[in-house]
PDB file of N, CA and C in Angstrom:
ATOM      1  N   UNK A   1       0.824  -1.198   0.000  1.00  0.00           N
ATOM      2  CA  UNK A   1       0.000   0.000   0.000  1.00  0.00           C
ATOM      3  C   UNK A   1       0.868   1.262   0.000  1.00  0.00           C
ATOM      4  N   UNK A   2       1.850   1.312   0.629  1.00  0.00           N
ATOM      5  CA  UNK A   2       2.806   2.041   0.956  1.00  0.00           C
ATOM      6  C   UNK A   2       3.785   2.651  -0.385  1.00  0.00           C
ATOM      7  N   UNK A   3       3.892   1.492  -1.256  1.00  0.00           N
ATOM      8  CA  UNK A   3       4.210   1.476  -2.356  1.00  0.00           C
ATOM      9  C   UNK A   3       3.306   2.412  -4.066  1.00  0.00           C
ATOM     10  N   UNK A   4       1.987   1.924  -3.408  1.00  0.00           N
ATOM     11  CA  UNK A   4       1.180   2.153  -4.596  1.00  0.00           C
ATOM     12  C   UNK A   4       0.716   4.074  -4.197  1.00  0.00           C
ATOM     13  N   UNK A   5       0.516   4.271  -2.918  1.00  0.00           N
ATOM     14  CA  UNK A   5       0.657   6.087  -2.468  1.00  0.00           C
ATOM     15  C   UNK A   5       1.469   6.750  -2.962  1.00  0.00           C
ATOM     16  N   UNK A   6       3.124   6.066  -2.715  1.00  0.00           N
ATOM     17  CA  UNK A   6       4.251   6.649  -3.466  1.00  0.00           C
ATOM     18  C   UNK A   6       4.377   6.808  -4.575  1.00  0.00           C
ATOM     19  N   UNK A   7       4.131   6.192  -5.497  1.00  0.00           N
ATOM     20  CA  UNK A   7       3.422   5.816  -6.752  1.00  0.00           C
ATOM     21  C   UNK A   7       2.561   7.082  -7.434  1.00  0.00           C
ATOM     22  N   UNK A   8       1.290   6.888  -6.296  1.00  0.00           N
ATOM     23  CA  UNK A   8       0.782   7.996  -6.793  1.00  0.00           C
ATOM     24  C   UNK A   8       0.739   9.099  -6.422  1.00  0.00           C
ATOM     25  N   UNK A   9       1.469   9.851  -5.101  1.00  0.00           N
ATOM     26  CA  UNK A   9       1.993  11.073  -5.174  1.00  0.00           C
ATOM     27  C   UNK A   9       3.049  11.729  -6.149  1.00  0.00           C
ATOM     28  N   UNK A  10       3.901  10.976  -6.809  1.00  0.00           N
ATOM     29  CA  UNK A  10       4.955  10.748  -7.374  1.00  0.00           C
ATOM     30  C   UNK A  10       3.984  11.508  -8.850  1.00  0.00           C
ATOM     31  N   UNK A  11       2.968  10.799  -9.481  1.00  0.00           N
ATOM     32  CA  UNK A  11       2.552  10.626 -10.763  1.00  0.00           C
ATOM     33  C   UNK A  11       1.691  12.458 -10.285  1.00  0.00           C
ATOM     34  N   UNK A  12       1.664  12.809  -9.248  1.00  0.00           N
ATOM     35  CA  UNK A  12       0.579  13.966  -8.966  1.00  0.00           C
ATOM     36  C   UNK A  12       1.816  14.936  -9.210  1.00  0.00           C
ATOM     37  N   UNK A  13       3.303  14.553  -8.173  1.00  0.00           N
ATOM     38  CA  UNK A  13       3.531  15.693  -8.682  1.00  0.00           C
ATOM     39  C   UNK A  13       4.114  16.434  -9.976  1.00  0.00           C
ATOM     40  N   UNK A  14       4.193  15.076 -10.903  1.00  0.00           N
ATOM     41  CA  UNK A  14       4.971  14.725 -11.725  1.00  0.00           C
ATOM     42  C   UNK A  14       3.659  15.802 -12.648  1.00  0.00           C
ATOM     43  N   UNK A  15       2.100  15.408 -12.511  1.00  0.00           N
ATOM     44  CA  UNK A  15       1.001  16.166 -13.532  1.00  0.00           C
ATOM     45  C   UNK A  15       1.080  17.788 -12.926  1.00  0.00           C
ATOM     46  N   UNK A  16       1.573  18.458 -12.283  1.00  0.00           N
ATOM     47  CA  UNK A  16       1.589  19.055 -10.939  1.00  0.00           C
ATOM     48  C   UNK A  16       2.599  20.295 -12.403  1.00  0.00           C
ATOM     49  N   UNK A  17       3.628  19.540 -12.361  1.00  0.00           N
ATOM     50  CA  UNK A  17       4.240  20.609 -12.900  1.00  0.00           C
ATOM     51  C   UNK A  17       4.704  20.192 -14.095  1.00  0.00           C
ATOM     52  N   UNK A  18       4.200  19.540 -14.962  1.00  0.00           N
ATOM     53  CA  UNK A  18       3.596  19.547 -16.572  1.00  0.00           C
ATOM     54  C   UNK A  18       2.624  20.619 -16.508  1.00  0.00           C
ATOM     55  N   UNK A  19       1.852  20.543 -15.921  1.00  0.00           N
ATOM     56  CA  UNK A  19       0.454  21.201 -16.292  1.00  0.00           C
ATOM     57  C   UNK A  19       1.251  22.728 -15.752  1.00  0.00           C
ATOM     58  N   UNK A  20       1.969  23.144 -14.616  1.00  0.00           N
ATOM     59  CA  UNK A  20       2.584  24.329 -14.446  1.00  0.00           C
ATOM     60  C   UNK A  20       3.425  24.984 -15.967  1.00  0.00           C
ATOM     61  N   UNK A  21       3.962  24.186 -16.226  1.00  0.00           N
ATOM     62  CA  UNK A  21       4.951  24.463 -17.201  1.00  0.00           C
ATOM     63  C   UNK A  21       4.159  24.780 -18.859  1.00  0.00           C
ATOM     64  N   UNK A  22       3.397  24.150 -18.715  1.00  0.00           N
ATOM     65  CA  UNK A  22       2.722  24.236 -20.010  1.00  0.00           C
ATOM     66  C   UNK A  22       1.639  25.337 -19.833  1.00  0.00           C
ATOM     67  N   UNK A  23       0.942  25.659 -18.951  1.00  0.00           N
ATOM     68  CA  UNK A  23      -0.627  26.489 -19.169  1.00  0.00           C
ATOM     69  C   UNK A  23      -0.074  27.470 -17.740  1.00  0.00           C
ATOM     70  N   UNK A  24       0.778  27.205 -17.155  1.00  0.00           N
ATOM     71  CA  UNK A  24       1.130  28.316 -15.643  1.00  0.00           C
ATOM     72  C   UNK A  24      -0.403  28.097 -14.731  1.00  0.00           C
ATOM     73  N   UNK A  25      -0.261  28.661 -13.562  1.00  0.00           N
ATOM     74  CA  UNK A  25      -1.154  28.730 -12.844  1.00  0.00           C
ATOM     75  C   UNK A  25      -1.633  30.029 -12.064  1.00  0.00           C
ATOM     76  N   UNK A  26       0.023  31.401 -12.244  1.00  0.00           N
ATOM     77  CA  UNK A  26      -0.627  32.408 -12.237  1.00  0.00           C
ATOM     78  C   UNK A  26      -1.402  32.944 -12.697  1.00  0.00           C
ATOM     79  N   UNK A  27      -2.399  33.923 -12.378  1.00  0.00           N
ATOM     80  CA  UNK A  27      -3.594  34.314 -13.657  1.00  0.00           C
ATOM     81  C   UNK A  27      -2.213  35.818 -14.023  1.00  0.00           C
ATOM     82  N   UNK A  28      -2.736  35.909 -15.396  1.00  0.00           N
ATOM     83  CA  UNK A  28      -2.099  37.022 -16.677  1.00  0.00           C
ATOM     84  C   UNK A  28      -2.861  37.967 -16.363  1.00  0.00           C
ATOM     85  N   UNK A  29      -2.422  39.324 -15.797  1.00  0.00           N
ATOM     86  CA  UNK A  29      -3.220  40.196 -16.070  1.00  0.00           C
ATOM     87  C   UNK A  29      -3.555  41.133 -17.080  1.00  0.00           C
ATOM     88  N   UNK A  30      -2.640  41.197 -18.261  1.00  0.00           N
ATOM     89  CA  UNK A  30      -2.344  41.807 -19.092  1.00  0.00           C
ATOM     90  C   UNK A  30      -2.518  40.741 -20.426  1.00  0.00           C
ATOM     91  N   UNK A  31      -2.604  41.032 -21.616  1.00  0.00           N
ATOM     92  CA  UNK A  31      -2.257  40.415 -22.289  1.00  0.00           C
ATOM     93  C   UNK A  31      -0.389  40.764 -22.848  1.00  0.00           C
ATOM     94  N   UNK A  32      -0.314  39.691 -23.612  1.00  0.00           N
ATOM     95  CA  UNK A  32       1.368  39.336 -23.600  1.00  0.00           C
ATOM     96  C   UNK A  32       1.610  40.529 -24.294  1.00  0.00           C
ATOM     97  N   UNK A  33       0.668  40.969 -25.573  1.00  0.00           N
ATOM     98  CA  UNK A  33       1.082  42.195 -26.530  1.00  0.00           C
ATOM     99  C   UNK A  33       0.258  43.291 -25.782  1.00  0.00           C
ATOM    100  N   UNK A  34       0.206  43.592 -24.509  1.00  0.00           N
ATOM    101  CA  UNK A  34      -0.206  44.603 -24.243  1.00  0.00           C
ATOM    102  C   UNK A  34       0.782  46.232 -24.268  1.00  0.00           C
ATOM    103  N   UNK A  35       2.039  45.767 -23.919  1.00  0.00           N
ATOM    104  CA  UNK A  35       2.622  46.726 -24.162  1.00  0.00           C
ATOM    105  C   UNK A  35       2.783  47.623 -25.810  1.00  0.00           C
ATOM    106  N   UNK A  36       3.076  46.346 -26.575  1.00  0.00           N
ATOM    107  CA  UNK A  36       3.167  47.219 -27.677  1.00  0.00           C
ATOM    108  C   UNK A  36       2.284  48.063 -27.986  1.00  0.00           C
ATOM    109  N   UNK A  37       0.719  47.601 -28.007  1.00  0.00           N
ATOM    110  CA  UNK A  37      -0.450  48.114 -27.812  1.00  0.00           C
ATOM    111  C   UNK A  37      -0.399  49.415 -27.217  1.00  0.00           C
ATOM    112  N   UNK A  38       0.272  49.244 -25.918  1.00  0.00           N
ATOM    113  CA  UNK A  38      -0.068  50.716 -25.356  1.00  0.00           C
ATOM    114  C   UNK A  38       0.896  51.690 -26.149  1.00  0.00           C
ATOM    115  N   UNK A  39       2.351  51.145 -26.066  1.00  0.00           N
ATOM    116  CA  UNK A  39       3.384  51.909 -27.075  1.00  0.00           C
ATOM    117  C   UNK A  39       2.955  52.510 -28.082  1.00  0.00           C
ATOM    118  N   UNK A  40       2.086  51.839 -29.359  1.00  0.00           N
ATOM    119  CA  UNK A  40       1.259  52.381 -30.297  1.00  0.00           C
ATOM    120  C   UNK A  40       0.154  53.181 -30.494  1.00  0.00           C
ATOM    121  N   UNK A  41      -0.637  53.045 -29.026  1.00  0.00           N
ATOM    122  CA  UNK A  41      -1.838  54.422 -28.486  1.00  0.00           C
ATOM    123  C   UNK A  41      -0.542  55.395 -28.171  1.00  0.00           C
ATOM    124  N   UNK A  42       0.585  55.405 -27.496  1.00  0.00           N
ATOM    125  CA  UNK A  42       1.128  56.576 -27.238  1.00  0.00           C
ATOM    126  C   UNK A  42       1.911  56.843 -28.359  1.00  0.00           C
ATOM    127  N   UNK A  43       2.270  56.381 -29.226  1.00  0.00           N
ATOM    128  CA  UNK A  43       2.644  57.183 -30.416  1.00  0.00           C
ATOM    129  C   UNK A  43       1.935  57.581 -30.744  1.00  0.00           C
ATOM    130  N   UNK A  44       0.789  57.191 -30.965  1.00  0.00           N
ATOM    131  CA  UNK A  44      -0.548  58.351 -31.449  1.00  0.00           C
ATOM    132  C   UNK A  44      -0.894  59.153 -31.153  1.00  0.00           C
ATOM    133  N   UNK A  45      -0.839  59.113 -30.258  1.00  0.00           N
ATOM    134  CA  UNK A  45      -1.525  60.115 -29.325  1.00  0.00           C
ATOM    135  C   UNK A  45      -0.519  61.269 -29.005  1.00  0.00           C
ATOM    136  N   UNK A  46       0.358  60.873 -28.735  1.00  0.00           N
ATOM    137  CA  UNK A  46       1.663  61.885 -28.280  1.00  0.00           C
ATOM    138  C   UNK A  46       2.160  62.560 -29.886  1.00  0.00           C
ATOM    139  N   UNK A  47       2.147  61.735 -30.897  1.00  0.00           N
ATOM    140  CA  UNK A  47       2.261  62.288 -32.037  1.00  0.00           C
ATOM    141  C   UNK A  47       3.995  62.087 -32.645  1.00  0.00           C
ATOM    142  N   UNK A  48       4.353  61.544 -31.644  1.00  0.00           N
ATOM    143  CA  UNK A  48       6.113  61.191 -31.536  1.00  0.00           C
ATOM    144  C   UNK A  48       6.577  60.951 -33.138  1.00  0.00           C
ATOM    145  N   UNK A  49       7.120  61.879 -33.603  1.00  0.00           N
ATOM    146  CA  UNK A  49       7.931  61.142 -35.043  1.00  0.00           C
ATOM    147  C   UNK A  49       9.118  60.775 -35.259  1.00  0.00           C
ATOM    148  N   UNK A  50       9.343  60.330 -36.257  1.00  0.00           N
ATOM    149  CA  UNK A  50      10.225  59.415 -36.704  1.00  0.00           C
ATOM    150  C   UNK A  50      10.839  59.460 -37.873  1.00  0.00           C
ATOM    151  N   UNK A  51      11.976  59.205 -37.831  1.00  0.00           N
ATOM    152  CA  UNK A  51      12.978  59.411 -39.139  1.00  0.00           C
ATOM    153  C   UNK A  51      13.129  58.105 -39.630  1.00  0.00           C
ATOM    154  N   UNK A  52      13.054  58.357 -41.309  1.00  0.00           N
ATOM    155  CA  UNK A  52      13.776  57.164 -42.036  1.00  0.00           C
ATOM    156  C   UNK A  52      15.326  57.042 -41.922  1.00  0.00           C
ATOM    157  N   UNK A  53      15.619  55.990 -42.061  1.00  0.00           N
ATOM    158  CA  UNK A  53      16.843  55.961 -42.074  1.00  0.00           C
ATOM    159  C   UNK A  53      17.771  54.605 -42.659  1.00  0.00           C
ATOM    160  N   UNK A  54      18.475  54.845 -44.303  1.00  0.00           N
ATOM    161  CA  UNK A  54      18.732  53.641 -44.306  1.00  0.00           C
ATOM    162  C   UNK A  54      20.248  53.035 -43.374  1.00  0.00           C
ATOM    163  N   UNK A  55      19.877  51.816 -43.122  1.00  0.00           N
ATOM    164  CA  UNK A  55      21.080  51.060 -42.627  1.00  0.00           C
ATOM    165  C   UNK A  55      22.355  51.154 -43.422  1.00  0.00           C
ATOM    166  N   UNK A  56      23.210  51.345 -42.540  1.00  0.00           N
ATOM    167  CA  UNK A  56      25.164  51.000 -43.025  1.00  0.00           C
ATOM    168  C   UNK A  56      25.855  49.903 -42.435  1.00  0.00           C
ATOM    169  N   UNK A  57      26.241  49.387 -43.016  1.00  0.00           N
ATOM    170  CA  UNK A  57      27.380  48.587 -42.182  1.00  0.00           C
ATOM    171  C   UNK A  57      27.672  48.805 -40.556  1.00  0.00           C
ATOM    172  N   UNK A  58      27.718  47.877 -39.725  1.00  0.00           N
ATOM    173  CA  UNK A  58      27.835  48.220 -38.392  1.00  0.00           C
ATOM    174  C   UNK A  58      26.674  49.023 -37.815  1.00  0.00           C
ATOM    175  N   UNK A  59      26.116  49.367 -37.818  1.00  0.00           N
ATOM    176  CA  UNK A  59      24.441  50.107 -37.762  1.00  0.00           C
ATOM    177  C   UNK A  59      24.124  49.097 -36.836  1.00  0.00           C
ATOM    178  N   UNK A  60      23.391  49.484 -35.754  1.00  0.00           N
ATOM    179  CA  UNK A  60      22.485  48.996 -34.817  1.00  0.00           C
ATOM    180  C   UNK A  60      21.778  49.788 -34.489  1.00  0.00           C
ATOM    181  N   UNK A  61      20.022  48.726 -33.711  1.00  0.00           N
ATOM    182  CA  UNK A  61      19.438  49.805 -33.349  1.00  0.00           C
ATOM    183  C   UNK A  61      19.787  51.006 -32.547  1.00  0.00           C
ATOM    184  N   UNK A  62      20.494  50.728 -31.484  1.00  0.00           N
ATOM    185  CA  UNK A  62      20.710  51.624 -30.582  1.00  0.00           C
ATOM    186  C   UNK A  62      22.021  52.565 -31.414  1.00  0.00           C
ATOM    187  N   UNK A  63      22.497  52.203 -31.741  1.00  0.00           N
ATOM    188  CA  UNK A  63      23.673  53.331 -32.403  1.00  0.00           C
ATOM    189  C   UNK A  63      22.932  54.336 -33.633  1.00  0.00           C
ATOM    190  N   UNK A  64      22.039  53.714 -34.163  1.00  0.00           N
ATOM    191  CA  UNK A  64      21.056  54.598 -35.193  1.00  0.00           C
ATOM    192  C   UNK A  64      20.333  55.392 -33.933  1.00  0.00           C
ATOM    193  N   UNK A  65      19.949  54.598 -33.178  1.00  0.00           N
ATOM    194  CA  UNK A  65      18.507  55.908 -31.997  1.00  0.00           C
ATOM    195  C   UNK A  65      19.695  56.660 -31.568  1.00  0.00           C
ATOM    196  N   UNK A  66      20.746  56.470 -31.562  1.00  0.00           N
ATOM    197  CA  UNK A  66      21.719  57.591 -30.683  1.00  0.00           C
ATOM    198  C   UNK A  66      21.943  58.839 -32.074  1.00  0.00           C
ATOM    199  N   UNK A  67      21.859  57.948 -32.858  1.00  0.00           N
ATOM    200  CA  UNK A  67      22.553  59.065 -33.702  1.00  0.00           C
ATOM    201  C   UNK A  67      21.200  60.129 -34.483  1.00  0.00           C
ATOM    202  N   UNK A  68      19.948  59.582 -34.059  1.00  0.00           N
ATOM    203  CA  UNK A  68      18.851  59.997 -34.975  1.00  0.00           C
ATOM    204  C   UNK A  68      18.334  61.418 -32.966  1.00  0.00           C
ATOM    205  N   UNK A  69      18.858  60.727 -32.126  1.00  0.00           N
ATOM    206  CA  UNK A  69      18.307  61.633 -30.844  1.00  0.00           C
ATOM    207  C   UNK A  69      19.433  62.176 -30.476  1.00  0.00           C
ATOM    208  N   UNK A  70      19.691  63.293 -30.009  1.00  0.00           N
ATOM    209  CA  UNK A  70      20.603  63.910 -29.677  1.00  0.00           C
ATOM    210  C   UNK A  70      20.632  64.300 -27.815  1.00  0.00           C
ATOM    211  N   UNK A  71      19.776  63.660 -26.937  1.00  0.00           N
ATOM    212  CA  UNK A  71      19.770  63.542 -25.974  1.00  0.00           C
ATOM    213  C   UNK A  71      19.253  61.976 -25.921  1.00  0.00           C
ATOM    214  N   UNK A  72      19.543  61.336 -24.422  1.00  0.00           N
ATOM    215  CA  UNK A  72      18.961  59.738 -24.163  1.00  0.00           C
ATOM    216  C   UNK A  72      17.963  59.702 -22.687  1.00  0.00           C
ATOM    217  N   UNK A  73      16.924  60.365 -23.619  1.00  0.00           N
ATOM    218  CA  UNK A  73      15.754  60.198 -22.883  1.00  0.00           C
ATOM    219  C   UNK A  73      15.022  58.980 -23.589  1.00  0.00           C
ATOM    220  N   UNK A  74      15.531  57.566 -23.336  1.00  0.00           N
ATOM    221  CA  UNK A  74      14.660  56.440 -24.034  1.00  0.00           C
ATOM    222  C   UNK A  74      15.341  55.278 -22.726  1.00  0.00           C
ATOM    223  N   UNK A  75      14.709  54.142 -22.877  1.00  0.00           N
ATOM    224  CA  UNK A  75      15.235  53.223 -22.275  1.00  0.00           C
ATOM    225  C   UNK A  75      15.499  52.148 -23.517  1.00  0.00           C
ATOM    226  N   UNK A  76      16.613  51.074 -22.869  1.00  0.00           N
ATOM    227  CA  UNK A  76      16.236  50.288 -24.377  1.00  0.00           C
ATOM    228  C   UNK A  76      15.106  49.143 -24.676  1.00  0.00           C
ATOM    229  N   UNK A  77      14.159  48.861 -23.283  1.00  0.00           N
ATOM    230  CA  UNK A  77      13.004  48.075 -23.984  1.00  0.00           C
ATOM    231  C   UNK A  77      12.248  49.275 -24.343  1.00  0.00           C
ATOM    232  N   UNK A  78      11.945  50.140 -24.514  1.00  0.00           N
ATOM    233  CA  UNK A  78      11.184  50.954 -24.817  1.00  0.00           C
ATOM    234  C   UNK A  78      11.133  51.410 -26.250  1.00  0.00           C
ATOM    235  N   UNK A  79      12.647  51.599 -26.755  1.00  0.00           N
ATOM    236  CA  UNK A  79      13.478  51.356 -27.753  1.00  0.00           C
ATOM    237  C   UNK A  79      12.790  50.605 -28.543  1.00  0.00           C
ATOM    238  N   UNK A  80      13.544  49.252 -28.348  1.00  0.00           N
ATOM    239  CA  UNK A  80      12.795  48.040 -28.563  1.00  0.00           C
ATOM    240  C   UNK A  80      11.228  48.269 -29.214  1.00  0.00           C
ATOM    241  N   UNK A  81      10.173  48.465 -28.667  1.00  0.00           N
ATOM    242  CA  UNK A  81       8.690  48.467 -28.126  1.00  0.00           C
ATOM    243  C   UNK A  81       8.626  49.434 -29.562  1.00  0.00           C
ATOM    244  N   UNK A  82       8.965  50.779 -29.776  1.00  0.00           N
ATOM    245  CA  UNK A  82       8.536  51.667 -30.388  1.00  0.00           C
ATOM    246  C   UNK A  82       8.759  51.585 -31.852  1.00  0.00           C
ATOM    247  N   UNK A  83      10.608  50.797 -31.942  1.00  0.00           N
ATOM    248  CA  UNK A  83      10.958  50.591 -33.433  1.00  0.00           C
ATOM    249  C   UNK A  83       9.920  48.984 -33.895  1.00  0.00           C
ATOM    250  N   UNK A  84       9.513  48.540 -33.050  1.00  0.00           N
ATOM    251  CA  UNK A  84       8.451  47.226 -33.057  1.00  0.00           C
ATOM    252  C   UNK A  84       7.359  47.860 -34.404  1.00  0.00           C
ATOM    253  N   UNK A  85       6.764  48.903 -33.113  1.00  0.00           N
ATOM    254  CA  UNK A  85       5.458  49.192 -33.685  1.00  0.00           C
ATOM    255  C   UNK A  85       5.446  50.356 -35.155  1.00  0.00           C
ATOM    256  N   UNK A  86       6.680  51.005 -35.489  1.00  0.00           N
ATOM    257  CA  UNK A  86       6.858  51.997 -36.246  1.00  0.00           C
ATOM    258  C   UNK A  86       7.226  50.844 -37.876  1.00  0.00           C
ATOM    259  N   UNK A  87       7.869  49.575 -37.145  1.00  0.00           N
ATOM    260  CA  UNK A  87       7.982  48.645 -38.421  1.00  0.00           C
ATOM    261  C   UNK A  87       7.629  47.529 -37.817  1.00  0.00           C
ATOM    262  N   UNK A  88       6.081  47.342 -38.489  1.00  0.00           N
ATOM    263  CA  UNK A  88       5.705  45.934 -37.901  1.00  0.00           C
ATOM    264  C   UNK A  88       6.107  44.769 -38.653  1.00  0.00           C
ATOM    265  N   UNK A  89       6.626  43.984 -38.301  1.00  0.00           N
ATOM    266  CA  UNK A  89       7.072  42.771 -38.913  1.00  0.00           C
ATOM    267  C   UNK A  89       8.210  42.598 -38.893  1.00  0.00           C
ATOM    268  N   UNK A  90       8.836  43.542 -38.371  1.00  0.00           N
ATOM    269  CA  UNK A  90      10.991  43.282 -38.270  1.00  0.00           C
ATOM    270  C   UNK A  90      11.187  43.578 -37.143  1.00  0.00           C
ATOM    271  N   UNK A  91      12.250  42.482 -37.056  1.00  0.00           N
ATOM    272  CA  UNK A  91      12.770  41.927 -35.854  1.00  0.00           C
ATOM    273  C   UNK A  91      13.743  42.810 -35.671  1.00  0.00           C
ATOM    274  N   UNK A  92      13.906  43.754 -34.595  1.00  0.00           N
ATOM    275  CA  UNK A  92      15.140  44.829 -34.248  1.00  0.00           C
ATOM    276  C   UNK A  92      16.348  44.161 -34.368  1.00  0.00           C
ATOM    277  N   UNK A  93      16.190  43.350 -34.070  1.00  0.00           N
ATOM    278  CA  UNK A  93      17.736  42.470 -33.426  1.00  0.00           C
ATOM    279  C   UNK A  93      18.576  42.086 -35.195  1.00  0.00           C
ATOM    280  N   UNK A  94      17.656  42.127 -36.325  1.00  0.00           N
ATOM    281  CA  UNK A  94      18.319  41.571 -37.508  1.00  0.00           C
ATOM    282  C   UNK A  94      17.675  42.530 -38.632  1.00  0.00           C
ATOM    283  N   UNK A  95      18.018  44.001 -38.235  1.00  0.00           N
ATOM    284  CA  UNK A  95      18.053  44.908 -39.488  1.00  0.00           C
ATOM    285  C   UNK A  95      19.259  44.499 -40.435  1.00  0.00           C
ATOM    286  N   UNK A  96      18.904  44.337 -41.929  1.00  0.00           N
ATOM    287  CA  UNK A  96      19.609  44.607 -42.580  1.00  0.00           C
ATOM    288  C   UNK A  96      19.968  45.676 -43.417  1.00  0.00           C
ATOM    289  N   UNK A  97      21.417  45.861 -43.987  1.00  0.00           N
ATOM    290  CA  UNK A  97      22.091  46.723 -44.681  1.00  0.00           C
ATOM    291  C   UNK A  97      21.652  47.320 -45.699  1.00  0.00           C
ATOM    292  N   UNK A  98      21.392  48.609 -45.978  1.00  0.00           N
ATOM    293  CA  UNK A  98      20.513  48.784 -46.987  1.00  0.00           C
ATOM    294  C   UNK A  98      19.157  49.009 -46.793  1.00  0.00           C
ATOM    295  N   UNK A  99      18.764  48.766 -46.035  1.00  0.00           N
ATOM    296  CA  UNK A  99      17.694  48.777 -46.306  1.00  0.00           C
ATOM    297  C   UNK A  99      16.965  50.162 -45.048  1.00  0.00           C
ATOM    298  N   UNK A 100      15.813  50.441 -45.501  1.00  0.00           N
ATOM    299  CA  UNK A 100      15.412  52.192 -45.024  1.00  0.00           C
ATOM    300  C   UNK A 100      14.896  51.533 -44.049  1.00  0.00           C
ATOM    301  N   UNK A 101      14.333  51.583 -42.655  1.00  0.00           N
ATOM    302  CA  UNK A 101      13.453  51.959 -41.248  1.00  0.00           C
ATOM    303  C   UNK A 101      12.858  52.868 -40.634  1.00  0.00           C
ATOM    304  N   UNK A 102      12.382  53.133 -39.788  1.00  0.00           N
ATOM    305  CA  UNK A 102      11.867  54.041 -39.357  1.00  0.00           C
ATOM    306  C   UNK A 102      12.156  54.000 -37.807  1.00  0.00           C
ATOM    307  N   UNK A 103      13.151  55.400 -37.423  1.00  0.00           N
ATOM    308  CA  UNK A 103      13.537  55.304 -35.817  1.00  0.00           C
ATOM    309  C   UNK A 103      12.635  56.058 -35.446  1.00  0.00           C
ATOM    310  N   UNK A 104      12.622  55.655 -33.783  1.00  0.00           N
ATOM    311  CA  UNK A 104      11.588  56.960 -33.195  1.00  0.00           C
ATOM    312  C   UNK A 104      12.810  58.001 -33.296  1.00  0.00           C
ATOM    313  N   UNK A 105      12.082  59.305 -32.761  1.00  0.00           N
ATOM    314  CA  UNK A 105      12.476  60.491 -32.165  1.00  0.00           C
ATOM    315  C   UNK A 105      11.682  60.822 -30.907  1.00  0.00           C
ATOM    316  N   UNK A 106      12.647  60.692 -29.893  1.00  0.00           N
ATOM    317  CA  UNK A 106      11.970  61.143 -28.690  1.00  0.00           C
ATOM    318  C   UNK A 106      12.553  62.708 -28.328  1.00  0.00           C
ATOM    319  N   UNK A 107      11.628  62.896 -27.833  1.00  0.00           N
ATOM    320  CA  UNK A 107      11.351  64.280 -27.623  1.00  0.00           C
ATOM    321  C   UNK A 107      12.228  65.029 -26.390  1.00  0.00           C
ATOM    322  N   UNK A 108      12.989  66.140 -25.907  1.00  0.00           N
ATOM    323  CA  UNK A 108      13.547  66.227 -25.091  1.00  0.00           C
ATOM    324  C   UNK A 108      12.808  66.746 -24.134  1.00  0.00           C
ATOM    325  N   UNK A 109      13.367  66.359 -22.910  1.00  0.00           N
ATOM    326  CA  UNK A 109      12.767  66.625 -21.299  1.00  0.00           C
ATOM    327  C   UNK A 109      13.349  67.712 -20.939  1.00  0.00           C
TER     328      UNK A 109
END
């Protein structure tokens, strides 16, 4: 008997944290794309613009936002978040050469 408990505490905790790992058990209060969402009401709303700019060699995002803002009032998920929503469908992390984007311009404080 002793055997078949172990057994099945074993198999509980084993469903215990499958089921954690796969579906979580905290509740989400947000949805996952909520930020960008909000990022994109506040570009609107705030009216924030943005420069084209094509890529060069060695070009990154953050070395283009440095060079397109002349103060660093940004953070870099924010960064992140804004060049998201200004080009939907490209991945910040793998701009290529040549090719035009659109940086924010943040505004000075």
């Amino acid at each position: 008997m002793k055997k078949f408990l172990t057994g099945c505490f074993i198999l509980l905790i084993l469903y215990v944290v499958a089921y954690d790992l796969k579906i979580g058990t905290l509740p989400q209060t947000q949805p996952a794309n909520a930020k960008v969402i909000d990022n994109k009401m506040k570009i609107q709303q705030n009216k924030e613009k943005y420069q084209l700019y094509e890529v060069k060699p060695g070009d990154t995002l953050i070395s283009v936002t440095e060079k397109v803002n002349s103060k660093g009032n940004y953070t870099i998920s924010g960064m992140l978040n804004d060049f998201k929503v200004l080009n939907p469908g490209t991945n910040p992390e793998h701009i290529q050469i040549g090719k035009t984007y659109k940086f924010p311009i943040y505004k000075k404080k």
